[in-house]
N, C-alpha and C. Protein backbone atom coordinates (compact mmCIF):
# COMPACT_ATOMS: atom_id res chain seq x y z
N UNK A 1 0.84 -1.17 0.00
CA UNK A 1 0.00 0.00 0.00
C UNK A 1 0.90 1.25 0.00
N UNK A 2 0.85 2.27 -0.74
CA UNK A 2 1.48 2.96 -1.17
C UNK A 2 1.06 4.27 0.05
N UNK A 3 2.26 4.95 0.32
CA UNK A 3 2.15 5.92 1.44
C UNK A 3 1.32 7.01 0.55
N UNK A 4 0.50 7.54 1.68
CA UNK A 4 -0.56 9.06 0.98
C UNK A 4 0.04 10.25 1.49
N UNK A 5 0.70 10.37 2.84
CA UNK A 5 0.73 11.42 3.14
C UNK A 5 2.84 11.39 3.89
N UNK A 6 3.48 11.29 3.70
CA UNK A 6 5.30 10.91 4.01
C UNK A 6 5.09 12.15 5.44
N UNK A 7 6.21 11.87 5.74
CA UNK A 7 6.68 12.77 6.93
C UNK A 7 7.03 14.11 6.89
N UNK A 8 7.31 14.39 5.97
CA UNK A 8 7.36 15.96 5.61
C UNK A 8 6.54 16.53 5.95
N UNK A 9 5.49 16.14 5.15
CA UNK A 9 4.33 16.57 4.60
C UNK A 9 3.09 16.98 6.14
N UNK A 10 3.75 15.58 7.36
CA UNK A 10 2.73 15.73 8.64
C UNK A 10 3.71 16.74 9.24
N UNK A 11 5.20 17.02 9.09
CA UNK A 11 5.97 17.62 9.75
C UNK A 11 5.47 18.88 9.08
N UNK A 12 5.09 20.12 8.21
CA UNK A 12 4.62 20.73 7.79
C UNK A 12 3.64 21.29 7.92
N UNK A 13 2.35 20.66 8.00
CA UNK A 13 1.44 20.51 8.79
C UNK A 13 1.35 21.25 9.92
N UNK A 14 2.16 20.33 10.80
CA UNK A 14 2.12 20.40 12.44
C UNK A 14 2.43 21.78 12.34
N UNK A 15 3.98 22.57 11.73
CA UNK A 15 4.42 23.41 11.97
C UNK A 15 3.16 24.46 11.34
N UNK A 16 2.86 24.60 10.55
CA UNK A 16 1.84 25.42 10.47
C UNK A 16 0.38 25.84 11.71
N UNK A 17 0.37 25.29 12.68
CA UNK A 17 0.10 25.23 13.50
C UNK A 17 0.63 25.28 15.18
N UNK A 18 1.43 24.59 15.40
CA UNK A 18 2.26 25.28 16.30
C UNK A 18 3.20 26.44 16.45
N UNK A 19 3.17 26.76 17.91
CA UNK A 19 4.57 27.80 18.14
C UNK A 19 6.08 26.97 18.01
N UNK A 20 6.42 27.75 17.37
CA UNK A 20 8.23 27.63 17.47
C UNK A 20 9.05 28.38 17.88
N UNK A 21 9.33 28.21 18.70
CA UNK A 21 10.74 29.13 19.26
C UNK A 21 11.71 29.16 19.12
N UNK A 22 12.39 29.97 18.92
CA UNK A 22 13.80 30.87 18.28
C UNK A 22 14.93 30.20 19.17
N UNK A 23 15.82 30.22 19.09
CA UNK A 23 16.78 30.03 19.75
C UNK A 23 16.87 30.64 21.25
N UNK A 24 16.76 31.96 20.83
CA UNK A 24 16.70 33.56 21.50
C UNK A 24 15.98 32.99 22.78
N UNK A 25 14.44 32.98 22.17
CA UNK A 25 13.31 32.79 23.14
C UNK A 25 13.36 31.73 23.68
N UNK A 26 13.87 30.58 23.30
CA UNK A 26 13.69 29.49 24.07
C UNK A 26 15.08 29.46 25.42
N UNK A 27 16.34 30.28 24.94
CA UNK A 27 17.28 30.50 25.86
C UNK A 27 16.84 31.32 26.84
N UNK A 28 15.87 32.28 26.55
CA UNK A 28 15.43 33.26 27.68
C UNK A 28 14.08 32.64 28.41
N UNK A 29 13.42 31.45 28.18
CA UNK A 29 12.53 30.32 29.13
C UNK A 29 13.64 29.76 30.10
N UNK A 30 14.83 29.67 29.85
CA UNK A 30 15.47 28.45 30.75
C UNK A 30 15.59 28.49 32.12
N UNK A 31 15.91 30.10 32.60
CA UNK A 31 15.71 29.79 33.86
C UNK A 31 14.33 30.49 34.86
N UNK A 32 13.01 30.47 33.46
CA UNK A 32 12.04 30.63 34.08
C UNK A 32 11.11 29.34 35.19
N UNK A 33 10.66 29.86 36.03
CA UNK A 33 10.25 28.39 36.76
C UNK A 33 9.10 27.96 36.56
N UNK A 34 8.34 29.22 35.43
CA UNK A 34 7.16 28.59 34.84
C UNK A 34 7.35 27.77 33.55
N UNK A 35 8.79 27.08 33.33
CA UNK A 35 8.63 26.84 32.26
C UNK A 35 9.21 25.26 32.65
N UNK A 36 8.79 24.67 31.66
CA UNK A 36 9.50 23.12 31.77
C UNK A 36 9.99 22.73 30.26
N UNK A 37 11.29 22.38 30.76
CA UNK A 37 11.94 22.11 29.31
C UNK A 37 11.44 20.58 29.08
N UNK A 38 11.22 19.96 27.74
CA UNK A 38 10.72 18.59 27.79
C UNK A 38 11.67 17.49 26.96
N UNK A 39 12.57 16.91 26.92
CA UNK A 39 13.52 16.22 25.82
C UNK A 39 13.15 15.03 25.45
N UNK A 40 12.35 15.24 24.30
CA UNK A 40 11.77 13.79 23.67
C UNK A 40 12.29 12.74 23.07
N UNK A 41 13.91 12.83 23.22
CA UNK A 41 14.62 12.01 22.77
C UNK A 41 14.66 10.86 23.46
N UNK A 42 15.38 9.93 22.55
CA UNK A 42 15.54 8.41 23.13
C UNK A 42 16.95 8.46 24.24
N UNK A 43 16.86 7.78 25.58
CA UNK A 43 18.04 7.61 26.45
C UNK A 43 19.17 7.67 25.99
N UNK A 44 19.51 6.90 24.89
CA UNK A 44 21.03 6.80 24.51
C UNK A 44 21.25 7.97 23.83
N UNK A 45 20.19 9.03 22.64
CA UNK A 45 20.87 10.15 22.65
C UNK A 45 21.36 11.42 23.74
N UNK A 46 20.50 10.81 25.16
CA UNK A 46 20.76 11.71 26.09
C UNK A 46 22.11 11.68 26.79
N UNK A 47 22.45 10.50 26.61
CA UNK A 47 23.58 9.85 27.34
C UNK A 47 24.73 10.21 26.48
N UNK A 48 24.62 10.07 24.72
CA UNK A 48 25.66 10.54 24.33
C UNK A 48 25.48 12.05 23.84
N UNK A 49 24.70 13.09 23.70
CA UNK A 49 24.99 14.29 23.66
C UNK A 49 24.80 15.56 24.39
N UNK A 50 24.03 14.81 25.43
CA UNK A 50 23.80 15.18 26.56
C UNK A 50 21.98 16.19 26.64
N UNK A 51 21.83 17.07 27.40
CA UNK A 51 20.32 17.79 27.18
C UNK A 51 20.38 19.05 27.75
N UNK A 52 19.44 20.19 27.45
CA UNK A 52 19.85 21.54 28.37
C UNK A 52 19.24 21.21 29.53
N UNK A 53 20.00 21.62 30.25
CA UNK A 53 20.02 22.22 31.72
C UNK A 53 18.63 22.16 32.73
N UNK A 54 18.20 20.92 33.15
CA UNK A 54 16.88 21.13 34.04
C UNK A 54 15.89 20.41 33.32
N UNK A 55 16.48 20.14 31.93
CA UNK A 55 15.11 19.40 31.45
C UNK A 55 14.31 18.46 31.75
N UNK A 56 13.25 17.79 31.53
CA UNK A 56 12.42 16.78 31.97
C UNK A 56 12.43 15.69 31.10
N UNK A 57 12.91 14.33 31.15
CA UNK A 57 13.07 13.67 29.88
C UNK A 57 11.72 12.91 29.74
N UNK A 58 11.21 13.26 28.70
CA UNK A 58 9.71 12.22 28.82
C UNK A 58 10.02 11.33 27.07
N UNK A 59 10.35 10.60 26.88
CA UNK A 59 10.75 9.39 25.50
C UNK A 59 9.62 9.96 24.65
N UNK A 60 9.53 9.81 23.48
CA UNK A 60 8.31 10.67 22.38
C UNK A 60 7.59 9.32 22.52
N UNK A 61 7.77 7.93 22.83
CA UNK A 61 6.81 6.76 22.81
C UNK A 61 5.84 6.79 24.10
N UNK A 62 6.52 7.81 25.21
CA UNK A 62 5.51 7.41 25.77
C UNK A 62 5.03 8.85 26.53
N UNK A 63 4.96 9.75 25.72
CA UNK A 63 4.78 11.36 25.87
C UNK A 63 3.06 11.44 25.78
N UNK A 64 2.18 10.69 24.84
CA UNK A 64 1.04 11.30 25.40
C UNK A 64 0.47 10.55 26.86
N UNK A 65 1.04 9.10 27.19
CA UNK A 65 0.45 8.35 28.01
C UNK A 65 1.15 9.13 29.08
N UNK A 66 1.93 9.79 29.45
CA UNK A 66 2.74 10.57 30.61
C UNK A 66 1.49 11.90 30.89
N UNK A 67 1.29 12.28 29.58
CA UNK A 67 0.18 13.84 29.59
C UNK A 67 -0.89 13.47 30.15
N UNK A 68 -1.70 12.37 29.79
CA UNK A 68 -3.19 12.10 29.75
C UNK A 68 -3.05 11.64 31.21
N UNK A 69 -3.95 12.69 32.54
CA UNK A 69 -4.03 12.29 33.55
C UNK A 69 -5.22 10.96 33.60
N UNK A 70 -5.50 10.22 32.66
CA UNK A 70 -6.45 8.97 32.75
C UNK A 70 -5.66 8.04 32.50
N UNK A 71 -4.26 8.43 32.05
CA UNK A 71 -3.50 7.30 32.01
C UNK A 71 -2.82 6.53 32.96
N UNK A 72 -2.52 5.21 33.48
CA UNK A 72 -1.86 4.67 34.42
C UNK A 72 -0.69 5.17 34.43
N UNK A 73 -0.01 5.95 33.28
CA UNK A 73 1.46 6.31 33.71
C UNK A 73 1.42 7.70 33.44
N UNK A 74 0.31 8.16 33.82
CA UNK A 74 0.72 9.59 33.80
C UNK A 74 1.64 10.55 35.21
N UNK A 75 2.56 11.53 34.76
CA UNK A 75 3.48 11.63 35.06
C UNK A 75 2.53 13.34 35.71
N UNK A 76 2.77 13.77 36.97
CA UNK A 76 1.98 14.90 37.32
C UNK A 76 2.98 16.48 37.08
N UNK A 77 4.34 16.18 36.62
CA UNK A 77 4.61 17.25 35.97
C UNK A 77 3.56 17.54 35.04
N UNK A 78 3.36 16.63 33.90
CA UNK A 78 2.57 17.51 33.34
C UNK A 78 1.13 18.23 33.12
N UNK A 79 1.12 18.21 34.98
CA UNK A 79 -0.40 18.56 35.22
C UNK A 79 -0.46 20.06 35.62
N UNK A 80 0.53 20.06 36.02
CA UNK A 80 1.17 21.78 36.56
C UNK A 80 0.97 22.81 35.20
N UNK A 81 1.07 24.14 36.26
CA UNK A 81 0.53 25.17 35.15
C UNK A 81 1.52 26.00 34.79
N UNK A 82 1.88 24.97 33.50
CA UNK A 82 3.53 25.59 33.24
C UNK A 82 3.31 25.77 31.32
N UNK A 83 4.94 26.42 31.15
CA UNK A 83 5.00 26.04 29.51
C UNK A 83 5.63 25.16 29.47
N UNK A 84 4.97 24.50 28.38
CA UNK A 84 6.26 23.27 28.17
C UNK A 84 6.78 23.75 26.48
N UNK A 85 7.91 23.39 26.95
CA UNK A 85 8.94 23.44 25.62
C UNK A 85 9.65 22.40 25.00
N UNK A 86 8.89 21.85 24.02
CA UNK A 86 9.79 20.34 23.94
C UNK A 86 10.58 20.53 22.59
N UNK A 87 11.59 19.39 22.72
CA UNK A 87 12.80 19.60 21.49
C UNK A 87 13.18 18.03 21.35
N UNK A 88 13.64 17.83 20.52
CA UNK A 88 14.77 15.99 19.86
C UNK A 88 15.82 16.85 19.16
N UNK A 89 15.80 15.77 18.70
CA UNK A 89 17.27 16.31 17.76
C UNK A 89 17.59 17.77 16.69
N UNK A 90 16.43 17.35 16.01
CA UNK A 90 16.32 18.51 15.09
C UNK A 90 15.03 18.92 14.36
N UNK A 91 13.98 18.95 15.34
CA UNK A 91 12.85 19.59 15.47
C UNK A 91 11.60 19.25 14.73
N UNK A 92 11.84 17.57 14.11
CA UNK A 92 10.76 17.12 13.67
C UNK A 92 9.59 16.17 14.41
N UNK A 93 10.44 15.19 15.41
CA UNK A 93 9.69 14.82 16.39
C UNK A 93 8.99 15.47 17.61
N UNK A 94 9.69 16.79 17.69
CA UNK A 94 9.21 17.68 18.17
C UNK A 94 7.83 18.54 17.92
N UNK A 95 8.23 18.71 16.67
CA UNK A 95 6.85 19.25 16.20
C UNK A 95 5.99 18.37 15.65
N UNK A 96 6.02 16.90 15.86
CA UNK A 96 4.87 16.21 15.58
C UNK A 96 4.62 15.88 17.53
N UNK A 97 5.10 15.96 18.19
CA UNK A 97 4.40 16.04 19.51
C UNK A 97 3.74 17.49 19.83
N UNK A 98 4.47 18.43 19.67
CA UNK A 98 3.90 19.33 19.93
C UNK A 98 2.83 19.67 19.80
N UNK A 99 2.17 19.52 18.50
CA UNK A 99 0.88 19.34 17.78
C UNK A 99 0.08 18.40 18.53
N UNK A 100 0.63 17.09 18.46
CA UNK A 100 0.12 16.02 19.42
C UNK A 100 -0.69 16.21 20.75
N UNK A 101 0.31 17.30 21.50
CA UNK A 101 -0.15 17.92 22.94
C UNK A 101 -1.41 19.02 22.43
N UNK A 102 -1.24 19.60 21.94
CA UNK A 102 -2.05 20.63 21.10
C UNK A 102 -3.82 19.80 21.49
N UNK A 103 -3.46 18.98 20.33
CA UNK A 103 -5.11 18.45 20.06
C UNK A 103 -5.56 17.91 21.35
N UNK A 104 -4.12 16.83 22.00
CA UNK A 104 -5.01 16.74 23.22
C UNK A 104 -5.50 17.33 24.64
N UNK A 105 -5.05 18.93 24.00
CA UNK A 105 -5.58 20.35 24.82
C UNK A 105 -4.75 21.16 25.49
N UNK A 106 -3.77 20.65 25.50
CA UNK A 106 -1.83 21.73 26.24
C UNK A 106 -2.39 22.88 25.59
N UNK A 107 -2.25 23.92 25.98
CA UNK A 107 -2.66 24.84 25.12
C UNK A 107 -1.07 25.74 25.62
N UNK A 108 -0.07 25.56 26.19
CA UNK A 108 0.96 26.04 26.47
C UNK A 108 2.39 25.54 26.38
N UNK A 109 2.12 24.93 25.10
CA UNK A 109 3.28 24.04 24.45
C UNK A 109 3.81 24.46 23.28
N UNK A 110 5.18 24.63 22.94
CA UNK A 110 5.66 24.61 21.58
C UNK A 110 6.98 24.16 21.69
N UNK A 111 7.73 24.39 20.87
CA UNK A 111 9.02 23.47 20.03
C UNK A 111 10.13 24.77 19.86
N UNK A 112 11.18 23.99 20.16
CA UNK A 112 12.42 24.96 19.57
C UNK A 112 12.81 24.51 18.09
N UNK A 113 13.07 26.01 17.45
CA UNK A 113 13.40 25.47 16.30
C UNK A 113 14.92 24.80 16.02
N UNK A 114 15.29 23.98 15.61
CA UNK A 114 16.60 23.50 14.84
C UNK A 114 16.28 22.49 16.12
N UNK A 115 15.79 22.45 17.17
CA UNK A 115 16.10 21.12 18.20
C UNK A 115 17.78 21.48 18.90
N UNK A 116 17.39 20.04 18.97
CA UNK A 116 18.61 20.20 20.19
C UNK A 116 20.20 20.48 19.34
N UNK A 117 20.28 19.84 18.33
CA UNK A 117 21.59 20.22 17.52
C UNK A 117 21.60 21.37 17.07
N UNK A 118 20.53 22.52 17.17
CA UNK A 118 20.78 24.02 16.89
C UNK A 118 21.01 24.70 18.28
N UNK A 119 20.96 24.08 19.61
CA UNK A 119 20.85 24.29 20.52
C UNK A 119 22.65 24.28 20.76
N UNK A 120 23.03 23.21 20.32
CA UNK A 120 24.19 22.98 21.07
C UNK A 120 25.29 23.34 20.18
N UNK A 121 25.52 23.47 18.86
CA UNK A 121 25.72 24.54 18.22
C UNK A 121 25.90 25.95 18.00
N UNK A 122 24.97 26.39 18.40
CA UNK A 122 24.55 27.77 19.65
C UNK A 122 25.62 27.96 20.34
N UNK A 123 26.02 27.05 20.63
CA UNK A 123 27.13 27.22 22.25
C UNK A 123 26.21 27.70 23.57
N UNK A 124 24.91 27.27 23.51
CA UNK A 124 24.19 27.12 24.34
C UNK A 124 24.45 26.42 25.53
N UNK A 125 23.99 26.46 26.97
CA UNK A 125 24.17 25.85 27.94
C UNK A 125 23.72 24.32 27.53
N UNK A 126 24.61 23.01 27.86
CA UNK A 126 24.16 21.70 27.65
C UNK A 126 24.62 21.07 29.15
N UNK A 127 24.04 20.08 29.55
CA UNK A 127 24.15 19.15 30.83
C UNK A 127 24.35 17.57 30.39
N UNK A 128 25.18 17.40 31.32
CA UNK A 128 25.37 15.61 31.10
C UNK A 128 24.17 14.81 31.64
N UNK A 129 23.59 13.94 30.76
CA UNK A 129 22.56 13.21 31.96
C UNK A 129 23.17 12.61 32.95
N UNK A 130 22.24 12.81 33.96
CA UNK A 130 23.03 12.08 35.53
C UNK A 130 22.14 10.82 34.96
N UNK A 131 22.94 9.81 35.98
CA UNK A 131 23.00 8.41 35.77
C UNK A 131 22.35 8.02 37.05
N UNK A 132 21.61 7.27 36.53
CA UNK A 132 20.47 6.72 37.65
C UNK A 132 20.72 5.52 38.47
């Protein structure tokens, strides 16, 4: 069965609809305490490139079941009345969650643009994950 709609195309989408944040703006959230940074990446990229500073790691597999307080694993950070700012690598899984949170009603969520490799590039503040 032949694909109808490729990843671009939902990555496009999404962005037409969500906020994205600048480099700028998302460096000037970091040490707000209304804000929660969110890193939707998988463990081993955290481990090898590390994440900014304070973030909250929630995996993109299991990011809406963490949101949805009906879920058995929902996580009560994200019940608090905060922004969330989520990022991966380079801002496509990002902005298909972001959107994601969107529909299922975050109404105080968006995405950095370029992700985390425009982040650290930047010469932006980065942190080692601590080891559990």
């Amino acid at each position: 069965m032949p694909i109808t709609k490729g990843y671009k195309d939902l990555i496009k989408e999404a962005r037409e609809r969500i906020t994205t944040l600048s480099l700028d703006e998302a460096k000037a959230k970091l040490e707000s305490p209304d804000t929660v940074f969110v890193d939707i990446r998988d463990v081993r990229e955290l481990e090898r490139e590390g994440l900014i500073p304070g973030a909250y790691h929630a995996p993109r597999g299991m990011l809406e079941f963490w949101v949805d307080p009906e879920s058995p694993y929902h996580k009560s950070v994200f019940a608090e009345d905060k922004d969330f700012v989520l990022y991966c690598a380079s801002a496509w899984r990002s902005s298909l969650a972001t959107a994601t949170l969107q529909d299922m009603g975050l109404t105080r969520v968006s995405h950095i643009d370029g992700g985390f490799k425009a982040w650290k590039e930047a010469g932006l503040p980065v942190a080692e994950k601590a080891a559990k």
